[in-house]
PDB file of N, CA and C in Angstrom:
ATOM      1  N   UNK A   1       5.087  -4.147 -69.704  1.00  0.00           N
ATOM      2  CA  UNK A   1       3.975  -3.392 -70.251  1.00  0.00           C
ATOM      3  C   UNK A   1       2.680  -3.883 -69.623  1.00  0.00           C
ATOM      4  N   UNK A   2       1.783  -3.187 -69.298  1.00  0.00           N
ATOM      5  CA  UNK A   2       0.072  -3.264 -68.783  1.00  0.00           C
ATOM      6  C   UNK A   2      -0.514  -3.653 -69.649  1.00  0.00           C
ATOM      7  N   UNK A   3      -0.808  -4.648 -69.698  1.00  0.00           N
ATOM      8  CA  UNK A   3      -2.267  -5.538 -70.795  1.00  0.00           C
ATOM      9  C   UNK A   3      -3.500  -5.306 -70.171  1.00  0.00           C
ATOM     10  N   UNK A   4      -3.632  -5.238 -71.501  1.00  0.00           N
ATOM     11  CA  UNK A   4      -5.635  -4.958 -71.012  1.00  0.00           C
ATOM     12  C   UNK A   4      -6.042  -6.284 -70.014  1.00  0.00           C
ATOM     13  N   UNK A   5      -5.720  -7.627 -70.433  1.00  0.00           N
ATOM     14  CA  UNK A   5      -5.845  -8.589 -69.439  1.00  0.00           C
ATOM     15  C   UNK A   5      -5.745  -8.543 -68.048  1.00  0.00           C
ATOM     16  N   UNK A   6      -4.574  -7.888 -67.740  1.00  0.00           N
ATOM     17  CA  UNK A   6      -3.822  -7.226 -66.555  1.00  0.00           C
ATOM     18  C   UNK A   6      -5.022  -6.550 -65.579  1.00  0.00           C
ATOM     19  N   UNK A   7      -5.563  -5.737 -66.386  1.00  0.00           N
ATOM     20  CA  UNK A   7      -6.383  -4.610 -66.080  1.00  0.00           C
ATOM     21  C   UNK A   7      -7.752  -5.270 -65.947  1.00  0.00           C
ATOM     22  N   UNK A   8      -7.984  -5.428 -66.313  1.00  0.00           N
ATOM     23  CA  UNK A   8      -9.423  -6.962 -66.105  1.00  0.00           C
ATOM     24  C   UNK A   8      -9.320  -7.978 -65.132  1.00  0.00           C
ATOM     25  N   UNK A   9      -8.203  -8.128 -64.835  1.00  0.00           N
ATOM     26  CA  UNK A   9      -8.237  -9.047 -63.771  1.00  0.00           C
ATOM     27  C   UNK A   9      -7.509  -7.944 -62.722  1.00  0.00           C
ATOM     28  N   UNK A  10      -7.425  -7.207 -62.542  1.00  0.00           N
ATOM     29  CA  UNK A  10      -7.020  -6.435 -61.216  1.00  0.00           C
ATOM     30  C   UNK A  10      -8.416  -5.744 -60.953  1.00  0.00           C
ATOM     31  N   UNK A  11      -9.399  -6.085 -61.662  1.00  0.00           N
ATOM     32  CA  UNK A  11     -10.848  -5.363 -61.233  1.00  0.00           C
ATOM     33  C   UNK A  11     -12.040  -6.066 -60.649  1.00  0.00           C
ATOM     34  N   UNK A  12     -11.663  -7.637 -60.872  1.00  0.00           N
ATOM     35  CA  UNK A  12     -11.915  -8.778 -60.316  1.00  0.00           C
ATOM     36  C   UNK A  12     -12.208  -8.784 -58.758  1.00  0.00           C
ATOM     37  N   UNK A  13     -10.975  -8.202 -58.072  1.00  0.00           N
ATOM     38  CA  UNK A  13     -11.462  -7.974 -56.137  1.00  0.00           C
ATOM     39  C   UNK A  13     -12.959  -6.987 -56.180  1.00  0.00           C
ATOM     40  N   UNK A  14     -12.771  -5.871 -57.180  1.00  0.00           N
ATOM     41  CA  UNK A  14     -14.032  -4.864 -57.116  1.00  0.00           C
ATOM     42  C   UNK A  14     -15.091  -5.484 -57.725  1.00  0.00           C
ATOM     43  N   UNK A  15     -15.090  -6.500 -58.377  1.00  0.00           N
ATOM     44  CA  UNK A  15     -16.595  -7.204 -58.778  1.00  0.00           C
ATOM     45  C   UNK A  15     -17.034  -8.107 -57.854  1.00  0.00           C
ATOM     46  N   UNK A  16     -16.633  -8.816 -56.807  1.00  0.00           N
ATOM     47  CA  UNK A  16     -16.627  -9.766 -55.875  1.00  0.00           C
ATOM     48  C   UNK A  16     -16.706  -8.791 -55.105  1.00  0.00           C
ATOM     49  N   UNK A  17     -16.908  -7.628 -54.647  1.00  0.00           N
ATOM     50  CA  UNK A  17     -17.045  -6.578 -53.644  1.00  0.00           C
ATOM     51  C   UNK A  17     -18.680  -6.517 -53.961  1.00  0.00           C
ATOM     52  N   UNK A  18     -18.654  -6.295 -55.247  1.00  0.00           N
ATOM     53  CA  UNK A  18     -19.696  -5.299 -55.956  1.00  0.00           C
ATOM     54  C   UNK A  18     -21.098  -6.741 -55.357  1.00  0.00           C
ATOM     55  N   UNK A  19     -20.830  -7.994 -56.073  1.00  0.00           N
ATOM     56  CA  UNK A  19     -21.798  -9.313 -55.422  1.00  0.00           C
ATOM     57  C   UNK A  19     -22.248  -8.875 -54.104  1.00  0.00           C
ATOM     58  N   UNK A  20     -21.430  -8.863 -53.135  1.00  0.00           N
ATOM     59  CA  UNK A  20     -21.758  -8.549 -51.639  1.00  0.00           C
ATOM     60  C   UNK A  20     -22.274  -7.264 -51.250  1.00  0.00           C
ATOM     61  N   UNK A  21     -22.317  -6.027 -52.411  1.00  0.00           N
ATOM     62  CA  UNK A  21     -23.203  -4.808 -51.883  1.00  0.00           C
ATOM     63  C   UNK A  21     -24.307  -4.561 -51.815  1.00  0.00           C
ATOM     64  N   UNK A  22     -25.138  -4.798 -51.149  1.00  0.00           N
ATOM     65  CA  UNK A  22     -26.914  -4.262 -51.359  1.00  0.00           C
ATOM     66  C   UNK A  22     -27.115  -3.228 -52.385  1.00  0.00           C
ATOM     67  N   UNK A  23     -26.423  -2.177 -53.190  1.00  0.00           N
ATOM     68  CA  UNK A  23     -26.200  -1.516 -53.745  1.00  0.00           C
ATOM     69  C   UNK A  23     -26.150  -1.554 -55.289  1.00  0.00           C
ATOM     70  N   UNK A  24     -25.529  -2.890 -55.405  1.00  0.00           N
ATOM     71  CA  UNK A  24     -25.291  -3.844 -56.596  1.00  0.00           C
ATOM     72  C   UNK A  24     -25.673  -5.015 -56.666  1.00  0.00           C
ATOM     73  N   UNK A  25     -27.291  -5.552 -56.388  1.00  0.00           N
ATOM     74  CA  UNK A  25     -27.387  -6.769 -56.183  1.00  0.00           C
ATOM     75  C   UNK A  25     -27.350  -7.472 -57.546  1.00  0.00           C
ATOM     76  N   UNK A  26     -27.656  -6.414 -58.888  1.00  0.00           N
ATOM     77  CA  UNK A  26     -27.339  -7.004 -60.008  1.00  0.00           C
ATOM     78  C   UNK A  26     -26.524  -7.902 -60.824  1.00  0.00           C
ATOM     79  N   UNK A  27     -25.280  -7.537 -59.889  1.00  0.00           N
ATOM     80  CA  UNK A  27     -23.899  -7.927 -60.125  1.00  0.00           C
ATOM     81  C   UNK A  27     -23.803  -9.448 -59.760  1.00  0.00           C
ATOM     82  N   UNK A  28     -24.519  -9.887 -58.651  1.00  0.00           N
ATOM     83  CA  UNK A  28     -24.537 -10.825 -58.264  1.00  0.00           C
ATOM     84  C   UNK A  28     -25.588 -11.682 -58.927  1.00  0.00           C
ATOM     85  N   UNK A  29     -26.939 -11.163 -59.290  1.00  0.00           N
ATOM     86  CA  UNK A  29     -27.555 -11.780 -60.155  1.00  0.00           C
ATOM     87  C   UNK A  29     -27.235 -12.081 -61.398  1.00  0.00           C
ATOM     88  N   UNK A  30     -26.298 -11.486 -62.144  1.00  0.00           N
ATOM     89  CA  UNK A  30     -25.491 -11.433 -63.449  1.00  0.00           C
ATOM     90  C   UNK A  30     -25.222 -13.127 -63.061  1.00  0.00           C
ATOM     91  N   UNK A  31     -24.000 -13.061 -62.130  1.00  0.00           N
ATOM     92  CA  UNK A  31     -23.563 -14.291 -61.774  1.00  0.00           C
ATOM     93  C   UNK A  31     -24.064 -15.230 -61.707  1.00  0.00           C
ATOM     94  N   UNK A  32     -25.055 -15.538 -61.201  1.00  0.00           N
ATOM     95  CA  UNK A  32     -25.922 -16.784 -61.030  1.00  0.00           C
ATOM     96  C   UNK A  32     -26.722 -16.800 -62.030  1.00  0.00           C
ATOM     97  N   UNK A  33     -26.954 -15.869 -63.053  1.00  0.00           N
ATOM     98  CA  UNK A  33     -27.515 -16.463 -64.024  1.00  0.00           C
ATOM     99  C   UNK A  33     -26.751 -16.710 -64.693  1.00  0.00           C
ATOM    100  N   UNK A  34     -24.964 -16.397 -65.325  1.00  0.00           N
ATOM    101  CA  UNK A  34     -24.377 -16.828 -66.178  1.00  0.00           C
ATOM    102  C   UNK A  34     -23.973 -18.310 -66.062  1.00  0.00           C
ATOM    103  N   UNK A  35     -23.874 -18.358 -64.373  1.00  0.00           N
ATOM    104  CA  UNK A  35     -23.557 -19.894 -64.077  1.00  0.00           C
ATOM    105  C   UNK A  35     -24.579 -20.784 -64.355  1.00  0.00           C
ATOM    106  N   UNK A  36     -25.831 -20.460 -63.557  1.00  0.00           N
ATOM    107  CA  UNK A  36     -26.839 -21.600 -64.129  1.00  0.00           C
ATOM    108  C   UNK A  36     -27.030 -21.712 -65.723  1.00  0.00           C
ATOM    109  N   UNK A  37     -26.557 -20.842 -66.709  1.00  0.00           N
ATOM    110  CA  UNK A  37     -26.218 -21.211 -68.672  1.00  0.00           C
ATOM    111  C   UNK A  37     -24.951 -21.927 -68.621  1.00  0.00           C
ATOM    112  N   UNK A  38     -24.424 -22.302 -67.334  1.00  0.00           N
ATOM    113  CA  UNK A  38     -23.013 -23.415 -67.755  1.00  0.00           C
ATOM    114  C   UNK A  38     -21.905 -22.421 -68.035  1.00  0.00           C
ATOM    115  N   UNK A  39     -21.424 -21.092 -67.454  1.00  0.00           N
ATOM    116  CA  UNK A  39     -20.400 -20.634 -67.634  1.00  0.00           C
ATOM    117  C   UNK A  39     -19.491 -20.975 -66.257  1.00  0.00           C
ATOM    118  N   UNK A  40     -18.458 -20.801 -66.274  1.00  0.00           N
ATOM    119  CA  UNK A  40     -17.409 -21.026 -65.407  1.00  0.00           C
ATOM    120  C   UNK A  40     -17.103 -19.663 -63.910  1.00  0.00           C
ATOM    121  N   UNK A  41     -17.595 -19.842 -63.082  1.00  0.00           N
ATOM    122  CA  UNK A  41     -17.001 -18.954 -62.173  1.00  0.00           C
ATOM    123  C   UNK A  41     -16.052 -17.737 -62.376  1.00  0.00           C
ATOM    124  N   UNK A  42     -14.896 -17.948 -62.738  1.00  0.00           N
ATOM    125  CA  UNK A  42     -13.828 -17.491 -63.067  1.00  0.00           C
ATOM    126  C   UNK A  42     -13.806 -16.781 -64.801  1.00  0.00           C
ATOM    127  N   UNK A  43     -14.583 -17.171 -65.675  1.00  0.00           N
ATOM    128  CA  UNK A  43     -14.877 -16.325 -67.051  1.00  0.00           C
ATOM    129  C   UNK A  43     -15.805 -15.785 -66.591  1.00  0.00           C
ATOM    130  N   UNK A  44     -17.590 -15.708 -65.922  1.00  0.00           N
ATOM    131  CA  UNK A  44     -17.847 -14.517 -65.332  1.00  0.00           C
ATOM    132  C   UNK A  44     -17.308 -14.117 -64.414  1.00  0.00           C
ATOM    133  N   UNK A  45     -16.421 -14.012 -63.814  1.00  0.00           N
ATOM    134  CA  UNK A  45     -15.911 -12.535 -62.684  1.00  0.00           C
ATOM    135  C   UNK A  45     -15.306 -12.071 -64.196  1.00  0.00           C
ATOM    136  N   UNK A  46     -14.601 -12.589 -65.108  1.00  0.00           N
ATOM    137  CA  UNK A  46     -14.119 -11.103 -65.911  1.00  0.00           C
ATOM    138  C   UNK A  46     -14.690 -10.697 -67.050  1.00  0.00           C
ATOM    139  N   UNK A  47     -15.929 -10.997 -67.043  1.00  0.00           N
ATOM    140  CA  UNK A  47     -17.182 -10.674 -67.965  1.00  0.00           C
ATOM    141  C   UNK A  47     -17.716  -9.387 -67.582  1.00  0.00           C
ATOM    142  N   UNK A  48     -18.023  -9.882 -66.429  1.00  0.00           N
ATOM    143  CA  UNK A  48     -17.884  -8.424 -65.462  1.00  0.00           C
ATOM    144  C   UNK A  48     -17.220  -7.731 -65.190  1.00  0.00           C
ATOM    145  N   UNK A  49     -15.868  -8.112 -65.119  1.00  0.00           N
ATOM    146  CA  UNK A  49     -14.980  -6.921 -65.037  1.00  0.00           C
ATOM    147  C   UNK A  49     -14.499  -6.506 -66.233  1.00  0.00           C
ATOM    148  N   UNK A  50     -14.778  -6.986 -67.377  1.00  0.00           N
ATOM    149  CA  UNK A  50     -14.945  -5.859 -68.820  1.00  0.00           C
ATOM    150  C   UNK A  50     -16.102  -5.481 -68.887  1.00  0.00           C
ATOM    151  N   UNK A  51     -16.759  -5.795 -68.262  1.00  0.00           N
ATOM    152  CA  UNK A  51     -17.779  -4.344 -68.136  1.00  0.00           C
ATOM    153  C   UNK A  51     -18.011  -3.135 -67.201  1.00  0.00           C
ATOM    154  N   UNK A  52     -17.646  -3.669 -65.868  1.00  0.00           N
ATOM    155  CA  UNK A  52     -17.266  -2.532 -65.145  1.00  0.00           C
ATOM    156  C   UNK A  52     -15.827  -1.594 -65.818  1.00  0.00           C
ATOM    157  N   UNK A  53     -14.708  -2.226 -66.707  1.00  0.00           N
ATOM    158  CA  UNK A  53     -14.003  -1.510 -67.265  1.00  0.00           C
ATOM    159  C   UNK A  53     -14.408  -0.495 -68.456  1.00  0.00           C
ATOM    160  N   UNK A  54     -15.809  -1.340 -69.268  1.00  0.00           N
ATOM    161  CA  UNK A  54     -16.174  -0.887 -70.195  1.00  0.00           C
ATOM    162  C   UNK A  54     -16.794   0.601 -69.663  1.00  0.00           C
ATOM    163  N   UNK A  55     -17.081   0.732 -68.852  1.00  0.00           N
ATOM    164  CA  UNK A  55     -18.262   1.590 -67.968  1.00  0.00           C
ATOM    165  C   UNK A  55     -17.040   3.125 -67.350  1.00  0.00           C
ATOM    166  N   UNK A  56     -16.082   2.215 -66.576  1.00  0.00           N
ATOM    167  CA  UNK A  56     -14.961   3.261 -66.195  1.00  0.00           C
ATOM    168  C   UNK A  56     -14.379   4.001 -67.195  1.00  0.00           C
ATOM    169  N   UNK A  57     -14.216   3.587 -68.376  1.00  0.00           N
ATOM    170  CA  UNK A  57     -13.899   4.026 -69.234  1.00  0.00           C
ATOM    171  C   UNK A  57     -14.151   4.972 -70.184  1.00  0.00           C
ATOM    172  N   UNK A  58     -15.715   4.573 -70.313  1.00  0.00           N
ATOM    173  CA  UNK A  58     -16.734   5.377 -70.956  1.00  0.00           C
ATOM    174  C   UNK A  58     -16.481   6.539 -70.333  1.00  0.00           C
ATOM    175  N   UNK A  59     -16.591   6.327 -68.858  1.00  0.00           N
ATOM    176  CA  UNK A  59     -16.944   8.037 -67.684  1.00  0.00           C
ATOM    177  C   UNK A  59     -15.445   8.749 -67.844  1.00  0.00           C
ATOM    178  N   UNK A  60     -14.432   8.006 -68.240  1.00  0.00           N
ATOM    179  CA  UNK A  60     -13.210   8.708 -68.501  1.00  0.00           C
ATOM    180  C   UNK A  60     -13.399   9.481 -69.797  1.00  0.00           C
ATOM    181  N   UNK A  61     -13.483   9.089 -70.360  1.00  0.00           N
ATOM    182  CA  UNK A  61     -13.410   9.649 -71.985  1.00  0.00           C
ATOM    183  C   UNK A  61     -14.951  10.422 -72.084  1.00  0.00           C
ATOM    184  N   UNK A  62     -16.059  10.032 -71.781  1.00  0.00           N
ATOM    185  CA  UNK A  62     -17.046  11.570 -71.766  1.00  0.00           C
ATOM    186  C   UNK A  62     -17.276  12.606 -70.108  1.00  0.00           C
ATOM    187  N   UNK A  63     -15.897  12.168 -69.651  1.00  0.00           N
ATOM    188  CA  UNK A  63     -15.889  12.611 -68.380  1.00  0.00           C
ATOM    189  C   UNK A  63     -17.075  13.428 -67.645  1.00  0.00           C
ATOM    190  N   UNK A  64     -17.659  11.968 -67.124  1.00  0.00           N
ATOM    191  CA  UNK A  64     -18.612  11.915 -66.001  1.00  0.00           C
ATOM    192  C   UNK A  64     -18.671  11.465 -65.348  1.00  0.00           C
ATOM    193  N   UNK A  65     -20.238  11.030 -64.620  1.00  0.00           N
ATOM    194  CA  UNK A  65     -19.723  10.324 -63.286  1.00  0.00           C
ATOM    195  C   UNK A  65     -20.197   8.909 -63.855  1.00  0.00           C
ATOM    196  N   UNK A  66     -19.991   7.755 -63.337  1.00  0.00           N
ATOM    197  CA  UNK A  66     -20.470   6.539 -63.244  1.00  0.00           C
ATOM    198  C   UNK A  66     -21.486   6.158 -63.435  1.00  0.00           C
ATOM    199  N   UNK A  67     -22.100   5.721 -64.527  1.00  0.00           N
ATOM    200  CA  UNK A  67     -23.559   5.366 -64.727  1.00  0.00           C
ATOM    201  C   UNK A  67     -24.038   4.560 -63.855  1.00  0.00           C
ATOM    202  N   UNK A  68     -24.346   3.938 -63.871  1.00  0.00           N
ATOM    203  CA  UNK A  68     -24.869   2.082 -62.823  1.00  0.00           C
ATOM    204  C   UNK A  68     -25.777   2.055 -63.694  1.00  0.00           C
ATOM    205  N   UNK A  69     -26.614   2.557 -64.834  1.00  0.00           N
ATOM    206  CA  UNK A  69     -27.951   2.127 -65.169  1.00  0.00           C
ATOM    207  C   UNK A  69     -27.268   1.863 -66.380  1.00  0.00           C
ATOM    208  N   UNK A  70     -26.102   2.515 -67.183  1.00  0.00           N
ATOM    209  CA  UNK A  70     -25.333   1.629 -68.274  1.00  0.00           C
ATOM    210  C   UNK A  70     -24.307   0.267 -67.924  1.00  0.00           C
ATOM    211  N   UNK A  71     -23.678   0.471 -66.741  1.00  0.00           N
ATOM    212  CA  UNK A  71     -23.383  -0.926 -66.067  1.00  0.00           C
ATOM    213  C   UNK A  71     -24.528  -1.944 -66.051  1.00  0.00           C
ATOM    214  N   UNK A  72     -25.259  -1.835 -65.785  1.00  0.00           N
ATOM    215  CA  UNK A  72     -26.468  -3.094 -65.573  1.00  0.00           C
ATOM    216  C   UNK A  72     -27.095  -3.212 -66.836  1.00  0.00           C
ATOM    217  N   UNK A  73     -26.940  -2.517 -68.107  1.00  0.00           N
ATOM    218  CA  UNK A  73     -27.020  -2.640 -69.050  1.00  0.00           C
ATOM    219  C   UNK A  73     -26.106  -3.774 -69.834  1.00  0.00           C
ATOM    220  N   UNK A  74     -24.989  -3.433 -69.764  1.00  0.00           N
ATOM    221  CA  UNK A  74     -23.836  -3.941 -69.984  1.00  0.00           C
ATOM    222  C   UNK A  74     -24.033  -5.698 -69.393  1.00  0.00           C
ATOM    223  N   UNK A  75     -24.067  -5.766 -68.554  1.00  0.00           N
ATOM    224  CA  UNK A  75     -24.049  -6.951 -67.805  1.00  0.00           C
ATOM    225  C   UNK A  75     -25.334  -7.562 -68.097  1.00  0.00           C
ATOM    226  N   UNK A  76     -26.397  -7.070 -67.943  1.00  0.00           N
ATOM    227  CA  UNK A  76     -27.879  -7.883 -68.988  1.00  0.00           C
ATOM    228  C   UNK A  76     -27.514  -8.498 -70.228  1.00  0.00           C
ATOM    229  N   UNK A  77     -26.557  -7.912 -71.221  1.00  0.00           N
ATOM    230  CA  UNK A  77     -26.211  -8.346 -72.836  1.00  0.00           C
ATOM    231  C   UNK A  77     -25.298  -9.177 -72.166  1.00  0.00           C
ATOM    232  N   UNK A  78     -24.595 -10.005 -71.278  1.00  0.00           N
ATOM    233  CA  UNK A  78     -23.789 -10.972 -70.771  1.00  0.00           C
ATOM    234  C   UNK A  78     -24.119 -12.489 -71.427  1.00  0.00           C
ATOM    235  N   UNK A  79     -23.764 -13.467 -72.067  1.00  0.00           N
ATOM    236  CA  UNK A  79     -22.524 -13.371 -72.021  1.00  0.00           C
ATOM    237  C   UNK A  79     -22.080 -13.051 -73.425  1.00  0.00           C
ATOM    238  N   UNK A  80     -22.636 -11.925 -74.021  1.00  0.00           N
ATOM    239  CA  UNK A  80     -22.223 -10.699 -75.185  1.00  0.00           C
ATOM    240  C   UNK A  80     -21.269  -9.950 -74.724  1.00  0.00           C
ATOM    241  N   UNK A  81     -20.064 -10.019 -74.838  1.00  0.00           N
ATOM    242  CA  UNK A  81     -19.449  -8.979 -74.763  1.00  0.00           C
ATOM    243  C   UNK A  81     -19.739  -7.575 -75.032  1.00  0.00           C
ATOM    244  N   UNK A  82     -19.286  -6.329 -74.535  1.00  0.00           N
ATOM    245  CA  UNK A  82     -19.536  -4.732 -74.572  1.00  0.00           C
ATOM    246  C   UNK A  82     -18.556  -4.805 -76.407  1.00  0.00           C
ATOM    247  N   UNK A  83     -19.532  -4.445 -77.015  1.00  0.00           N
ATOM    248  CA  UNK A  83     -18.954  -3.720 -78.560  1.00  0.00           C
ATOM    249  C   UNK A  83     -18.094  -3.290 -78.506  1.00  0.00           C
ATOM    250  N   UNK A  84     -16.708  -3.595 -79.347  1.00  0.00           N
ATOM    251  CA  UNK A  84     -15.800  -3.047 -79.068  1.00  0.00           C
ATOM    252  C   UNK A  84     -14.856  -3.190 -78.052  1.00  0.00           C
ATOM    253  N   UNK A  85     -14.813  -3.867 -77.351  1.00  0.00           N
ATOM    254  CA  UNK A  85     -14.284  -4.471 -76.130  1.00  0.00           C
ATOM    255  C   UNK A  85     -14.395  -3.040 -74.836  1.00  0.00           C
ATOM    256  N   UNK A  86     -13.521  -2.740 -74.480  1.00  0.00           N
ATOM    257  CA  UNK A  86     -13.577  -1.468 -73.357  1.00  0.00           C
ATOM    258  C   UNK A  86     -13.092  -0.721 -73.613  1.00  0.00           C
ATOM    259  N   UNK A  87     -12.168  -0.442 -74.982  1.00  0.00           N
ATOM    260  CA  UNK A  87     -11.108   0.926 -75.363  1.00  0.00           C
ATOM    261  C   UNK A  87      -9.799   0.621 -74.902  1.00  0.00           C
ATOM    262  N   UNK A  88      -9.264   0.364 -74.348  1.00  0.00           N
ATOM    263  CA  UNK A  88      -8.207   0.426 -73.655  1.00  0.00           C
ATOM    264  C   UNK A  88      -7.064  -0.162 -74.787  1.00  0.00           C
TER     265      UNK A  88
END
């Protein structure tokens, strides 16, 4: 069976993509600020990737396109988890 865990960490390569895009420099700033509060490398990449899940998810279920301005939302309330976790 597919665990939500599963699914959070297979989104992990796309958040470590997302650091390196000029596109998403947020993503990467997320990071370095969760680390310099003493979080662990490895619990933010999947902080972020329940929120990029939280986000995919959302656009599934009110089927649209991809916010980025509720993603960077999401990731500002860090290290708050998304309400509700991601649905899944």
């Amino acid at each position: 069976m597919f665990e939500e865990d599963d699914l959070i960490k297979n989104l992990v390569p796309a958040v470590r993509q997302q650091m390196e895009s000029e596109q998403t420099p947020f993503v990467k700033q997320t990071l370095d600020r969760l680390l310099a509060a003493g979080e662990e490398e490895g619990e933010v990449e999947m902080m972020i990737a329940l929120c990029l899940a939280d986000e995919s998810n959302r656009m599934f279920i009110d089927q649209r396109d991809f916010d980025l301005a509720r993603y960077k939302e999401l990731l500002d309330t860090l290290p708050d988890l998304p309400e509700g976790g991601s649905g899944f």
